[in-house]
Protein backbone atom coordinates (compact mmCIF):
# COMPACT_ATOMS: atom_id res chain seq x y z
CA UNK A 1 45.08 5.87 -58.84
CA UNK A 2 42.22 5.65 -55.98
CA UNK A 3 39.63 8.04 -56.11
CA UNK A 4 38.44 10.71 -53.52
CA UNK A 5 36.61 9.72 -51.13
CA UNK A 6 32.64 10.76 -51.73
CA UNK A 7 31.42 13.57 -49.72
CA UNK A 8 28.25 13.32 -48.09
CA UNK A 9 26.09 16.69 -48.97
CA UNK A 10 23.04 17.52 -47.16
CA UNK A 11 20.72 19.01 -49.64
CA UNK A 12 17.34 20.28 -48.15
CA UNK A 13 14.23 19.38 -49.92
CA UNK A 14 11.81 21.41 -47.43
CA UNK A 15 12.27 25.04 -47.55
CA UNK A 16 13.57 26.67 -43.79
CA UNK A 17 10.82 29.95 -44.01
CA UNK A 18 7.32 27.58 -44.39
CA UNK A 19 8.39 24.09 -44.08
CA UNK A 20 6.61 23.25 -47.31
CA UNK A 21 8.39 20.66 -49.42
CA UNK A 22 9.51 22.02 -52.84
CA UNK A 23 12.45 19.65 -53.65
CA UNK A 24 12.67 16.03 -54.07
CA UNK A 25 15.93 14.06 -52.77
CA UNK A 26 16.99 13.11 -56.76
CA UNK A 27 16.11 16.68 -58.13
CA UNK A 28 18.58 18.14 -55.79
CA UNK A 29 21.53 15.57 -55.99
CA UNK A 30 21.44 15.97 -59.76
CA UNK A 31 21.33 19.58 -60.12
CA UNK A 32 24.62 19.71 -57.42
CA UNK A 33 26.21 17.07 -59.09
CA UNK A 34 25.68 17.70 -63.00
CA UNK A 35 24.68 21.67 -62.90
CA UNK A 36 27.23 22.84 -60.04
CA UNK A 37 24.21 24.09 -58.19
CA UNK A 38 25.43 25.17 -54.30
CA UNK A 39 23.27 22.76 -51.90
CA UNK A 40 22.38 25.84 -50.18
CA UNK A 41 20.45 27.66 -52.96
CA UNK A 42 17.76 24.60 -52.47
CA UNK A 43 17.00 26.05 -48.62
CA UNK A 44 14.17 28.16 -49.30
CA UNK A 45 10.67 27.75 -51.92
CA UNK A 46 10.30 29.94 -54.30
CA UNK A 47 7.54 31.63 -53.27
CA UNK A 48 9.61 32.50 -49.90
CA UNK A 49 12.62 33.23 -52.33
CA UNK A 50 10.68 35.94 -53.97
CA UNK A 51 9.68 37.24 -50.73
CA UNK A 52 12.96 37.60 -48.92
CA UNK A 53 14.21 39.65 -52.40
CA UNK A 54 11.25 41.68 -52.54
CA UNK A 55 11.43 42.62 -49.09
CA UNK A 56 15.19 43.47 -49.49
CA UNK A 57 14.72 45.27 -52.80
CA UNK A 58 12.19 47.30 -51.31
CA UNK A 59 14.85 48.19 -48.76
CA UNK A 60 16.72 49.96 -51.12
CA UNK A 61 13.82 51.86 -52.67
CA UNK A 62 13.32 53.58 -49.15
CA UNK A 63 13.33 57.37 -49.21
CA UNK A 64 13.40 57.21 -53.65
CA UNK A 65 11.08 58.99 -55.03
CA UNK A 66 9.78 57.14 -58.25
């Protein structure tokens, strides 16, 4: 039987928001390889991860009063 050809995934190691590098090359290819981690979760730092969430959770808490 021949095998599949390999399929070239770009997997970013320097987050898109602040351009600060939070990934190495390896770290990525084995967590999207071995942990079925989508290439795309690696575009953003956490720090701008936590951000983008808080800013969208505090979207929903618009108009509730606590």
């Amino acid at each position: 039987m021949s095998q599949a050809p390999e399929v070239k995934v770009e997997i970013p190691s320097v987050c898109e928001a602040c351009g600060k590098r939070h990934f190495t090359a390896a770290q990525g290819k084995f967590f999207v390889e071995k942990c079925n981690v989508p290439p795309r979760y690696f575009a953003l730092c956490d720090a701008c991860k936590r951000e983008k969430y808080a800013k969208k959770f505090a979207g929903f808490l618009k108009g509730v009063q606590l």
